[in-house]
C-alpha atoms as a PDB file:
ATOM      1  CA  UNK A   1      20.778 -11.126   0.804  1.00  0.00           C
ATOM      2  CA  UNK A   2      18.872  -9.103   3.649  1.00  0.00           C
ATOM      3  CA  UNK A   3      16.013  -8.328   5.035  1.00  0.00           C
ATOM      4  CA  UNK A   4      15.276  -5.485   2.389  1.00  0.00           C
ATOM      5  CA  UNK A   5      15.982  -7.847  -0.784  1.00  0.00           C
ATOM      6  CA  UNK A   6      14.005 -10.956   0.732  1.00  0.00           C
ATOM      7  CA  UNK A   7      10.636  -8.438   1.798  1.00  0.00           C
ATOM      8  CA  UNK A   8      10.230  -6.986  -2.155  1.00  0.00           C
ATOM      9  CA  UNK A   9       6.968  -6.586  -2.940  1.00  0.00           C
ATOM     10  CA  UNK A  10       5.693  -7.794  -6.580  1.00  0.00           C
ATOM     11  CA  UNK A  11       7.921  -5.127  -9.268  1.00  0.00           C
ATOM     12  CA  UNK A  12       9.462  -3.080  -6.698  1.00  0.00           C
ATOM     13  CA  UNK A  13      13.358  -2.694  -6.830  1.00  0.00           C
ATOM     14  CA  UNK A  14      15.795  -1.241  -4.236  1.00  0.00           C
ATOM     15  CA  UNK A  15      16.761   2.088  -5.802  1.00  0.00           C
ATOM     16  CA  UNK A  16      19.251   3.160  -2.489  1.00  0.00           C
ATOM     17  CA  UNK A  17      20.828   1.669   0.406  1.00  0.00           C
ATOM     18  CA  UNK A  18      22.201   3.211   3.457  1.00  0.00           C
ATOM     19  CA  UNK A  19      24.499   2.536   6.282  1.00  0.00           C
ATOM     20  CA  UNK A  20      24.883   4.029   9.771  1.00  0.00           C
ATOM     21  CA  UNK A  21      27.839   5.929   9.407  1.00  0.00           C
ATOM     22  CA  UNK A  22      31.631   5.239  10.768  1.00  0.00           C
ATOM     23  CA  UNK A  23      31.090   8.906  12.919  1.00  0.00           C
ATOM     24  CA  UNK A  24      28.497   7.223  15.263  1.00  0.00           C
ATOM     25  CA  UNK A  25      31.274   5.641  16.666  1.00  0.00           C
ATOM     26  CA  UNK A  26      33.838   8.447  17.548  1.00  0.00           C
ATOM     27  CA  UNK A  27      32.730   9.248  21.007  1.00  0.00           C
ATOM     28  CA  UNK A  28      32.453   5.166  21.711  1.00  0.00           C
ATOM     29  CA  UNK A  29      36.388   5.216  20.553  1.00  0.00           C
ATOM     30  CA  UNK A  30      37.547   8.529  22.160  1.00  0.00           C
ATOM     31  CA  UNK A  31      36.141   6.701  25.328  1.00  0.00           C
ATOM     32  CA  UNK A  32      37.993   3.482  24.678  1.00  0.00           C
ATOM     33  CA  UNK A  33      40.916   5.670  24.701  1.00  0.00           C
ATOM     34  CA  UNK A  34      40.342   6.598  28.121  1.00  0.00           C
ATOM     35  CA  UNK A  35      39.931   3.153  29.031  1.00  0.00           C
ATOM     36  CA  UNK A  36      36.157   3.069  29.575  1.00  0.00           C
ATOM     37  CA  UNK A  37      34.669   2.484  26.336  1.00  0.00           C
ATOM     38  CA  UNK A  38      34.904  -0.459  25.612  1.00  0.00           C
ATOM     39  CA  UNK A  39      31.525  -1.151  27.420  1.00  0.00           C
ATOM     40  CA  UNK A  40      30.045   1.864  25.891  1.00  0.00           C
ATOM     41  CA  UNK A  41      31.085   0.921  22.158  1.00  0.00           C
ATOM     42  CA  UNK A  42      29.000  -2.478  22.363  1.00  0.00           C
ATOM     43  CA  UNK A  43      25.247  -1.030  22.175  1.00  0.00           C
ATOM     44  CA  UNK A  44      26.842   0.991  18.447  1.00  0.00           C
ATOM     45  CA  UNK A  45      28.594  -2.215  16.873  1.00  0.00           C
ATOM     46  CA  UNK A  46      25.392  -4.372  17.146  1.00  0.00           C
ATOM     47  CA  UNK A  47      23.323  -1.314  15.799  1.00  0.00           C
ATOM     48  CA  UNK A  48      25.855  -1.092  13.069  1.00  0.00           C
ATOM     49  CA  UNK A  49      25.823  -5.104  11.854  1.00  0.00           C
ATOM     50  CA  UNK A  50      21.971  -5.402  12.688  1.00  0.00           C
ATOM     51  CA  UNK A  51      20.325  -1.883  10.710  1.00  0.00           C
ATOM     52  CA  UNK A  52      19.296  -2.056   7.257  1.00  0.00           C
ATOM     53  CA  UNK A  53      18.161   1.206   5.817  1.00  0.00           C
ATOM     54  CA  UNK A  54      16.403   1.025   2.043  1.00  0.00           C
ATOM     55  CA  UNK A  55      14.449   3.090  -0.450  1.00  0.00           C
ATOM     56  CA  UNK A  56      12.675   1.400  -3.380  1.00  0.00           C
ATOM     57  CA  UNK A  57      10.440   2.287  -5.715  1.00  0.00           C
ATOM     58  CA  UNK A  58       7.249   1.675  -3.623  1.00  0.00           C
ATOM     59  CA  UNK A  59       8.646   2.186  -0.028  1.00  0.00           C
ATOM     60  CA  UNK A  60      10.697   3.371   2.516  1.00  0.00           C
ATOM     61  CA  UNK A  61      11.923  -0.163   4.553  1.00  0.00           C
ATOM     62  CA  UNK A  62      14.110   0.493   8.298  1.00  0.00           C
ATOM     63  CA  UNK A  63      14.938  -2.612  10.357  1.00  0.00           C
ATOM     64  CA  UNK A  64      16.973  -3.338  13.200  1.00  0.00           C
ATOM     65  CA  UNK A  65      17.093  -5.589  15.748  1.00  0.00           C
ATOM     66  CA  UNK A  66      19.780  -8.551  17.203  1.00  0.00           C
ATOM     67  CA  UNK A  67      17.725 -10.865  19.182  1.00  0.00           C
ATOM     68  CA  UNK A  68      13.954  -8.973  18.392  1.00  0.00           C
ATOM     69  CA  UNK A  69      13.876  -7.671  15.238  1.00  0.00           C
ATOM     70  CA  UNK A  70      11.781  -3.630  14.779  1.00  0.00           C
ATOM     71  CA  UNK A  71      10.748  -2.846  11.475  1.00  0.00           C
ATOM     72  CA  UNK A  72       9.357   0.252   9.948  1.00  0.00           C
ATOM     73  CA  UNK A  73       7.688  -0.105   6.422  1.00  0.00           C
ATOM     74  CA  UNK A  74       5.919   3.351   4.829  1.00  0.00           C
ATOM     75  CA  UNK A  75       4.466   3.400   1.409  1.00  0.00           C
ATOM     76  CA  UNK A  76       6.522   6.454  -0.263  1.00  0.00           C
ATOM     77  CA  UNK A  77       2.877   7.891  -1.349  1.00  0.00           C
ATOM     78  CA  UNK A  78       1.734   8.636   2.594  1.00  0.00           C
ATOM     79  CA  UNK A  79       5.393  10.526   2.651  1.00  0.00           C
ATOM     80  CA  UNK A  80       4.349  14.194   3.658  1.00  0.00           C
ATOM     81  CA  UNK A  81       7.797  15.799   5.592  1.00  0.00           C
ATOM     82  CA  UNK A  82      11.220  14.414   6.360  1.00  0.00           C
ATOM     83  CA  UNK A  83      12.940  15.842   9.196  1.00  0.00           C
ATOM     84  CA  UNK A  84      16.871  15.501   9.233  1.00  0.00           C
ATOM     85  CA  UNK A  85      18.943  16.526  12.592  1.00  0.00           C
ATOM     86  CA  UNK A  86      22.168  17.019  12.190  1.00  0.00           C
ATOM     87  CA  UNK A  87      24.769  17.787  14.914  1.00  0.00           C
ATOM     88  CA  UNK A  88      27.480  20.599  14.675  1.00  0.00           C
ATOM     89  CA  UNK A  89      30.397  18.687  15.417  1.00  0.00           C
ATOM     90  CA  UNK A  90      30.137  15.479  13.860  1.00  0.00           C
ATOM     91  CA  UNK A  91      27.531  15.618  10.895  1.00  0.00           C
ATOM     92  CA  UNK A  92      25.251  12.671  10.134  1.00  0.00           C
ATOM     93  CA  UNK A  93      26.867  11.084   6.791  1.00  0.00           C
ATOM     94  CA  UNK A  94      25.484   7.690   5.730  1.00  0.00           C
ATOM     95  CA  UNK A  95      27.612   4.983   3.436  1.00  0.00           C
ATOM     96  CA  UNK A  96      25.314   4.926   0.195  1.00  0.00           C
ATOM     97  CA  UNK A  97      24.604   2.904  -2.588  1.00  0.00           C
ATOM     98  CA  UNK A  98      22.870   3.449  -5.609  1.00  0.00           C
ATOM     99  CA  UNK A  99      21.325   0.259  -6.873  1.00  0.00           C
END
């Protein structure tokens, strides 16, 4: 159970869950490759195993964080844009499940 399960509110449910995706990680091994990433690949892998990305039915919910932990919490009714960059060569895909 993470952080997203144990912070429910009273009758909210976790309608989608996201990962960061496997691509964030391509330049970090092309680098490795070379013989200098495996320095560089570090700062990713804890990102990866430490961010939880949610969506219930009440609120958006993004936390991170190893040693300190950074939360973001917003009510899905003070939602007015969302903004999605996406790079040319290696798009932004997330791992996603439906609850």
């Amino acid at each position: 159970m993470g952080y997203i399960e144990e912070n429910l509110l009273t009758d909210e449910n976790v309608r989608f869950k996201a990962k960061i995706s496997f691509y964030a990680f391509v330049p970090h091994l092309l680098l490795m490759i070379v013989g200098i990433g495996f320095i560089t690949i570090i700062r990713p892998l804890i990102s990866y195993f430490t961010t939880e990305i949610g969506v219930t039915n009440k609120r958006f919910i993004f936390k991170t964080g190893l040693i300190s932990r950074d939360s973001l919490e917003l009510n899905l009714t003070k939602v007015e844009n969302v903004r999605i960059n996406q790079s040319i060569i290696i798009p932004v895909q997330m791992k996603t499940q439906f609850c």
